[in-house]
PDB file of N, CA and C in Angstrom:
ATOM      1  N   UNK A   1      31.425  21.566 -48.558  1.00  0.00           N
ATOM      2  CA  UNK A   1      31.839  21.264 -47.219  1.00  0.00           C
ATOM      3  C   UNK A   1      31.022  20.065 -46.727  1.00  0.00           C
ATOM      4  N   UNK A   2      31.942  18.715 -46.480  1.00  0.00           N
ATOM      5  CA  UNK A   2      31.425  17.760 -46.157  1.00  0.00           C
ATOM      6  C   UNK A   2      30.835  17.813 -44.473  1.00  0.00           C
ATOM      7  N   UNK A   3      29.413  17.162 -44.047  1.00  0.00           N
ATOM      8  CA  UNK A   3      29.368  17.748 -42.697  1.00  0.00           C
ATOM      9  C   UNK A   3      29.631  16.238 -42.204  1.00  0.00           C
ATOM     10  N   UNK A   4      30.194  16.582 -40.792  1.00  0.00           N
ATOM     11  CA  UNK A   4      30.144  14.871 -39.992  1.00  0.00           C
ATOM     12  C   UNK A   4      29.386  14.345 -39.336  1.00  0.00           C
ATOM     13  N   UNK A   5      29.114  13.393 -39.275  1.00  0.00           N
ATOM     14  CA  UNK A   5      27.993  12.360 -38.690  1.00  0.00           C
ATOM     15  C   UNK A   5      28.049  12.887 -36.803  1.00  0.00           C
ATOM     16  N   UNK A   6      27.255  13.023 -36.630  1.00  0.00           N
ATOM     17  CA  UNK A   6      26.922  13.100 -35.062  1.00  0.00           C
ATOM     18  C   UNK A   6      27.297  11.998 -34.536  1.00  0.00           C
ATOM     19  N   UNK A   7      28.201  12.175 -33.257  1.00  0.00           N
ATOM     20  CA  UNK A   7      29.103  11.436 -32.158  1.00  0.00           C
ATOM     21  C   UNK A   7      27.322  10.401 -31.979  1.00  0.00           C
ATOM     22  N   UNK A   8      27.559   9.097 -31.802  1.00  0.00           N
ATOM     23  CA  UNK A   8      26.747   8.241 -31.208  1.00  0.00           C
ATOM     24  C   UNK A   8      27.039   8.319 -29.942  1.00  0.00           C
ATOM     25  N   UNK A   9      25.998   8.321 -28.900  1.00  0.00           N
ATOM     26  CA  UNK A   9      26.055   8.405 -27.447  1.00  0.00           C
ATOM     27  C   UNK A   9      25.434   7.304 -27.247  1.00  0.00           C
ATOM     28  N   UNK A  10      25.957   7.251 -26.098  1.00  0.00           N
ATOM     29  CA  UNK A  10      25.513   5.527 -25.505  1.00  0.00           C
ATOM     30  C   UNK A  10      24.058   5.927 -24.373  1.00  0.00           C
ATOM     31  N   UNK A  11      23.380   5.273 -24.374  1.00  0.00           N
ATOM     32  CA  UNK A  11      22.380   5.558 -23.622  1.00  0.00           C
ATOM     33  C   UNK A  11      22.298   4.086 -22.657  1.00  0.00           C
ATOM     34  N   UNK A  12      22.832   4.761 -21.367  1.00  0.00           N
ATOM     35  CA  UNK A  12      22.327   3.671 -20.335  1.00  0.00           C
ATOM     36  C   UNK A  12      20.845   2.877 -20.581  1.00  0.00           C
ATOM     37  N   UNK A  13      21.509   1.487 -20.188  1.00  0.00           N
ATOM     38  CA  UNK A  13      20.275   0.387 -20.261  1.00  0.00           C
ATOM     39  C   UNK A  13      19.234   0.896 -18.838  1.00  0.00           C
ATOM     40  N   UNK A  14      18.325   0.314 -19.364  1.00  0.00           N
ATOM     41  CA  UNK A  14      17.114   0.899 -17.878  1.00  0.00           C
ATOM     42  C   UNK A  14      17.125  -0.462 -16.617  1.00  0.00           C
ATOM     43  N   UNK A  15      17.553   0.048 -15.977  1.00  0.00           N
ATOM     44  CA  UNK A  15      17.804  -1.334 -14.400  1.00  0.00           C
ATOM     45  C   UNK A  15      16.929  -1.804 -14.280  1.00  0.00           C
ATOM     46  N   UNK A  16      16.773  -2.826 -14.200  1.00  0.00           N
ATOM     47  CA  UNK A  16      15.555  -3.183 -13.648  1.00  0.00           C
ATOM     48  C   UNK A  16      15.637  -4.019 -12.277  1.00  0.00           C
ATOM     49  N   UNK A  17      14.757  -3.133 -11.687  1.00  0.00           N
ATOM     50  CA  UNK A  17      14.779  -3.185 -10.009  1.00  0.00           C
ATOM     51  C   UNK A  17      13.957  -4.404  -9.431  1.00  0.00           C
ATOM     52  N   UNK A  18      14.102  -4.701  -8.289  1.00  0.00           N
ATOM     53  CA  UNK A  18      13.390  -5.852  -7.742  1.00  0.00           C
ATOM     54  C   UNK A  18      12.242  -5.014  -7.750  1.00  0.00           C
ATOM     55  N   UNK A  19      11.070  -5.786  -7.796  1.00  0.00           N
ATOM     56  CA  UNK A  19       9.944  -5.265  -6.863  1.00  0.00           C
ATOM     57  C   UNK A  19       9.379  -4.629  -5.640  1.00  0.00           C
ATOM     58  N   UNK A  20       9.052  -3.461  -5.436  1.00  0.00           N
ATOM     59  CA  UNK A  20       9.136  -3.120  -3.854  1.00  0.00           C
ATOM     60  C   UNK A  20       8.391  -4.163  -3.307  1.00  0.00           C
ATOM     61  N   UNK A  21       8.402  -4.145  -1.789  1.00  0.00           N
ATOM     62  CA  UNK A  21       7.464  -5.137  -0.787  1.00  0.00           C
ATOM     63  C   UNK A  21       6.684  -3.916  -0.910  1.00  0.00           C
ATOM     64  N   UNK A  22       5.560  -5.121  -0.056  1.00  0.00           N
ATOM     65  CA  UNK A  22       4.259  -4.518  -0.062  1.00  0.00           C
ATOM     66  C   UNK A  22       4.176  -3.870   1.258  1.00  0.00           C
ATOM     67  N   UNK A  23       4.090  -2.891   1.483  1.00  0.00           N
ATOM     68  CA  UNK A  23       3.879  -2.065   2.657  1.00  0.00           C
ATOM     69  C   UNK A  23       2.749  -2.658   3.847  1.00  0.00           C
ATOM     70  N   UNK A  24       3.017  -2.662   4.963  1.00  0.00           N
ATOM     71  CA  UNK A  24       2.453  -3.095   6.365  1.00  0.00           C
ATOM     72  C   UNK A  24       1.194  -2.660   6.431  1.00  0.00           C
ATOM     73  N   UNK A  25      -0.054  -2.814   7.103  1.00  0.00           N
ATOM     74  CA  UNK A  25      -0.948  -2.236   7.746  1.00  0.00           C
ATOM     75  C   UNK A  25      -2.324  -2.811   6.743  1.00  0.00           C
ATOM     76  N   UNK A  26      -2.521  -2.310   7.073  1.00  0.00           N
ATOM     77  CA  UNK A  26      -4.617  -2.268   6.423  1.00  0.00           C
ATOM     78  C   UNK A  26      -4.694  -1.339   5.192  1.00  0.00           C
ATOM     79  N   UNK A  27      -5.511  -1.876   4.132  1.00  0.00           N
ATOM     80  CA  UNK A  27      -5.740  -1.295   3.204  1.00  0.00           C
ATOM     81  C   UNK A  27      -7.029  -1.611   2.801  1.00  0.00           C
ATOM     82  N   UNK A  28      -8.190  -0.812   2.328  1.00  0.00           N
ATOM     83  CA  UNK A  28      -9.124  -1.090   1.593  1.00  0.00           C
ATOM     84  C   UNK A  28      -9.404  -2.073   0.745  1.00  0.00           C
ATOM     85  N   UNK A  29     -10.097  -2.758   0.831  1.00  0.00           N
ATOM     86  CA  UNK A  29     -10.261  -3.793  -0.675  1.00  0.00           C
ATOM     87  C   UNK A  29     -11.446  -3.047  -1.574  1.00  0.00           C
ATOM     88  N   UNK A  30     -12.267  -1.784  -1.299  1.00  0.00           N
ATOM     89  CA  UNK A  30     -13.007  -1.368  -2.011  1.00  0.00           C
ATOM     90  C   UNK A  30     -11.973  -0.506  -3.291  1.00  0.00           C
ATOM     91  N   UNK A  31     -11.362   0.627  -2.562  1.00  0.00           N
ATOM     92  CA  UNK A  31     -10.853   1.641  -3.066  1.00  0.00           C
ATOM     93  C   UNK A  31      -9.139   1.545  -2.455  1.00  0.00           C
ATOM     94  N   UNK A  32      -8.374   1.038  -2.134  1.00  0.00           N
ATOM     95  CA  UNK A  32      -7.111   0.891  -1.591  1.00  0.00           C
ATOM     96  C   UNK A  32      -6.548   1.986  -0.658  1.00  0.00           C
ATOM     97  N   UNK A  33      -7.258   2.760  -0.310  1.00  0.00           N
ATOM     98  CA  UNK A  33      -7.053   3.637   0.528  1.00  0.00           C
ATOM     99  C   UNK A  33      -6.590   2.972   2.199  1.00  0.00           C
ATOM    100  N   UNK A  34      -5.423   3.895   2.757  1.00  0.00           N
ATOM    101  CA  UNK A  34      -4.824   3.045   3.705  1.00  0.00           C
ATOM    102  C   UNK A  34      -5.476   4.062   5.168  1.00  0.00           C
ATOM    103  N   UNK A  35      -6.222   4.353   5.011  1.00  0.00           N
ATOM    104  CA  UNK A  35      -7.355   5.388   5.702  1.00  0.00           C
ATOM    105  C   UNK A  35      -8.487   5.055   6.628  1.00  0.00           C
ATOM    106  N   UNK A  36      -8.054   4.932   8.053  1.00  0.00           N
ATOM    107  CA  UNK A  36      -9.647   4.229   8.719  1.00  0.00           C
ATOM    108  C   UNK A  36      -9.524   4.895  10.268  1.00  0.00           C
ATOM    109  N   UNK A  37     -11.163   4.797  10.460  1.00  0.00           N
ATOM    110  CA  UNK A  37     -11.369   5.222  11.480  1.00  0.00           C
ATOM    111  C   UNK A  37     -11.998   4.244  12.360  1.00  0.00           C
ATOM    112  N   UNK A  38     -11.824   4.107  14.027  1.00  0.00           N
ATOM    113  CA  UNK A  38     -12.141   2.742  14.487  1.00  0.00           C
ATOM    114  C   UNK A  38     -13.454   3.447  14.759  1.00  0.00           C
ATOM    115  N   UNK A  39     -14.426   2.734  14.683  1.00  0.00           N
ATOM    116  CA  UNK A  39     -15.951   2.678  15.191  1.00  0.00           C
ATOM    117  C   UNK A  39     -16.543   2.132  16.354  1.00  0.00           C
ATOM    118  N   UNK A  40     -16.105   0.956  16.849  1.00  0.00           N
ATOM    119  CA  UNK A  40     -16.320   0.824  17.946  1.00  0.00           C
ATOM    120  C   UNK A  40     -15.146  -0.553  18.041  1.00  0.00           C
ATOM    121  N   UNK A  41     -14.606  -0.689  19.425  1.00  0.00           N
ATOM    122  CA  UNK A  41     -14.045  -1.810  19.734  1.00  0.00           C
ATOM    123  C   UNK A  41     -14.902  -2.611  21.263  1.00  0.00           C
ATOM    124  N   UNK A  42     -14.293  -3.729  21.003  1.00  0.00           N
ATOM    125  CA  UNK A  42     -14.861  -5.102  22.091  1.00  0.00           C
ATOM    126  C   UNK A  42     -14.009  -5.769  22.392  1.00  0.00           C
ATOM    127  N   UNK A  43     -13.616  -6.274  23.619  1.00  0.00           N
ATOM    128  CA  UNK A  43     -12.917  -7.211  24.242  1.00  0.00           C
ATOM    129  C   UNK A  43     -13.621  -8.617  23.687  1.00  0.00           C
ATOM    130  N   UNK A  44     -12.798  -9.547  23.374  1.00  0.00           N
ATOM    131  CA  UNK A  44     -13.344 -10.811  23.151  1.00  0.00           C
ATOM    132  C   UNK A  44     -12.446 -12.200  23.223  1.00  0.00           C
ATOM    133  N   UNK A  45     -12.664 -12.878  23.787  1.00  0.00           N
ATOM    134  CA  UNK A  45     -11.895 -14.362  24.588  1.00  0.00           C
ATOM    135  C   UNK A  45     -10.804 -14.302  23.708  1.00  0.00           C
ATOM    136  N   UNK A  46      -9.361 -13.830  24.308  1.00  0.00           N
ATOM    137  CA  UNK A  46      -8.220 -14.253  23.297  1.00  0.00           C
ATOM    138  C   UNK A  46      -7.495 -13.026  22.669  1.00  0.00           C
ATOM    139  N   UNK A  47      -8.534 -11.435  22.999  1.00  0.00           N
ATOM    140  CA  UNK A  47      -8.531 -10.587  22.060  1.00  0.00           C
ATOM    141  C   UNK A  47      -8.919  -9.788  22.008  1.00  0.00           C
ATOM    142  N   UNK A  48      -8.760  -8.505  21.094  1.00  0.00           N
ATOM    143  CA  UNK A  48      -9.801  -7.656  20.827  1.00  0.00           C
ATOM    144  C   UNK A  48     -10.144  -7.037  19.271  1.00  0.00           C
ATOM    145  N   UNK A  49     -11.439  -7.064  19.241  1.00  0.00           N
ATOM    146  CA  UNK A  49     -11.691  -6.874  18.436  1.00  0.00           C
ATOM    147  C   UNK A  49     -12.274  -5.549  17.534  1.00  0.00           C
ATOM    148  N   UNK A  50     -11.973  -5.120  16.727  1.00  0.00           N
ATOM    149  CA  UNK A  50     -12.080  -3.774  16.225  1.00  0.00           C
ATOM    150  C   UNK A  50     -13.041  -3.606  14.769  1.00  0.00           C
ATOM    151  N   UNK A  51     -13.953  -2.327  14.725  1.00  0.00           N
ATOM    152  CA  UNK A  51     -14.622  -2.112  13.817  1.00  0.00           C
ATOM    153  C   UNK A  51     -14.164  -1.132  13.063  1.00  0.00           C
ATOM    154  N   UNK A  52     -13.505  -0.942  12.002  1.00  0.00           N
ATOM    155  CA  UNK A  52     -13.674   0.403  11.548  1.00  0.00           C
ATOM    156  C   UNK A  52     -13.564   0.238  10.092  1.00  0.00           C
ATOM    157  N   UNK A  53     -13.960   1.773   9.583  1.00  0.00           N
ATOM    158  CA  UNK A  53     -14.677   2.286   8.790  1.00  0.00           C
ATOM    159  C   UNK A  53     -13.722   2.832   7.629  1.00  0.00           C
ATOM    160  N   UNK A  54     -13.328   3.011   6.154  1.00  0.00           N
ATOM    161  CA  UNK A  54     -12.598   3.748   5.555  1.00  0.00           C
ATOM    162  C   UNK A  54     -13.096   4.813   5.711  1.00  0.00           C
ATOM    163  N   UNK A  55     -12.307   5.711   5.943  1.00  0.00           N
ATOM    164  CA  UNK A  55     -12.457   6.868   5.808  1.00  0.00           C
ATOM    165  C   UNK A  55     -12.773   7.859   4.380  1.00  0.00           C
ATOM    166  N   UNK A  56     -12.131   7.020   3.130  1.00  0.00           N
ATOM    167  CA  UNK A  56     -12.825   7.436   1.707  1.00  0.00           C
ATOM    168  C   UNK A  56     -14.099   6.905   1.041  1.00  0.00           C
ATOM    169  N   UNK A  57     -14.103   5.586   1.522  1.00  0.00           N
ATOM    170  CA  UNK A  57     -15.531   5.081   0.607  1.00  0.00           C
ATOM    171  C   UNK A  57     -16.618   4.811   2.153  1.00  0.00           C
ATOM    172  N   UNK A  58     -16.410   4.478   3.449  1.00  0.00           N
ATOM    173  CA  UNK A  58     -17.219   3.983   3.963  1.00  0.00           C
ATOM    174  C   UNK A  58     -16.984   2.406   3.834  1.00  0.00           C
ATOM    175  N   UNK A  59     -16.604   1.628   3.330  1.00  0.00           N
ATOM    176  CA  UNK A  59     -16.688   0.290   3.689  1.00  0.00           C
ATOM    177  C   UNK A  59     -15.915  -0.001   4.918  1.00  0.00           C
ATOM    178  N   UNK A  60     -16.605  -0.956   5.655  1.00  0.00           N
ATOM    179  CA  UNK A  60     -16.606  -1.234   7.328  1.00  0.00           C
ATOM    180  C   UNK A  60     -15.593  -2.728   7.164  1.00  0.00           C
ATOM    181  N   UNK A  61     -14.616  -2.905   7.853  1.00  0.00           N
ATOM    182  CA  UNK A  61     -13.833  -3.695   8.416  1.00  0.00           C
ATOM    183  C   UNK A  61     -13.795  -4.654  10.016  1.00  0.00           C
ATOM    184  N   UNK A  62     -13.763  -5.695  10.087  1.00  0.00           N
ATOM    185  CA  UNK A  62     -13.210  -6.080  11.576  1.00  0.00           C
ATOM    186  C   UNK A  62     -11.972  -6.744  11.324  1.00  0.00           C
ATOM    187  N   UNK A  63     -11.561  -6.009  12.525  1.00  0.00           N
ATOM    188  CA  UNK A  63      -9.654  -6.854  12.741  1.00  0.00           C
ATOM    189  C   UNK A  63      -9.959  -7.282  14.130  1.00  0.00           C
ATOM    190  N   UNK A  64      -9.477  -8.638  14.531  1.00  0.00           N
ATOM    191  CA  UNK A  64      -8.839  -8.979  15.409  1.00  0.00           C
ATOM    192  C   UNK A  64      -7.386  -8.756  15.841  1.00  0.00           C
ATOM    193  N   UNK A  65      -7.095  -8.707  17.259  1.00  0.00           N
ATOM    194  CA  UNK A  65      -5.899  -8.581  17.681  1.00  0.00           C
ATOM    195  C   UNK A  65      -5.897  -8.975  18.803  1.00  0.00           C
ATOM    196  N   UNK A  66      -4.635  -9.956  18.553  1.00  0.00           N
ATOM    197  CA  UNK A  66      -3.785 -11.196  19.890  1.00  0.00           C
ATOM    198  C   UNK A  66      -3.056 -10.655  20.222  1.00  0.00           C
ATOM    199  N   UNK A  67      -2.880 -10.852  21.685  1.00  0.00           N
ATOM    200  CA  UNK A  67      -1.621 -10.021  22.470  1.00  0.00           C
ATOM    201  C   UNK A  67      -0.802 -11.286  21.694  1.00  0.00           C
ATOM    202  N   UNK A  68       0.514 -10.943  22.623  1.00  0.00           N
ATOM    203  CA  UNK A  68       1.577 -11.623  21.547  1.00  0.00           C
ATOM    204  C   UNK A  68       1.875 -12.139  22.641  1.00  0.00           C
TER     205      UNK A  68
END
């Protein structure tokens, strides 16, 4: 008893997707964690200005911010 060759199945090609964007906001440059706590803020000519802290490693940040 001759046996038969197994049906070949087609296997979808893999898509290849654009790249996601890079998501909004603040991120760590130590550890990439998108995690912070403000420490202290200050009014300053133009602005204000903000201190804070990651919340996973401890490395300290300042952001400015312009009214619009």
């Amino acid at each position: 008893m001759a046996m038969k060759p197994a049906p070949v199945v087609e296997q979808p090609e893999p898509s290849v997707s654009a790249p996601q964007p890079k998501p909004l906001g603040l991120e760590c440059r130590a550890c990439g964690c998108r995690h912070f706590e403000v420490l202290y803020t200050r009014p300053r000519p133009g602005g204000i200005m903000r201190v804070r802290q990651c919340r996973h490693c401890g490395k300290r940040l300042v952001t400015r911010e312009v009214p619009r």
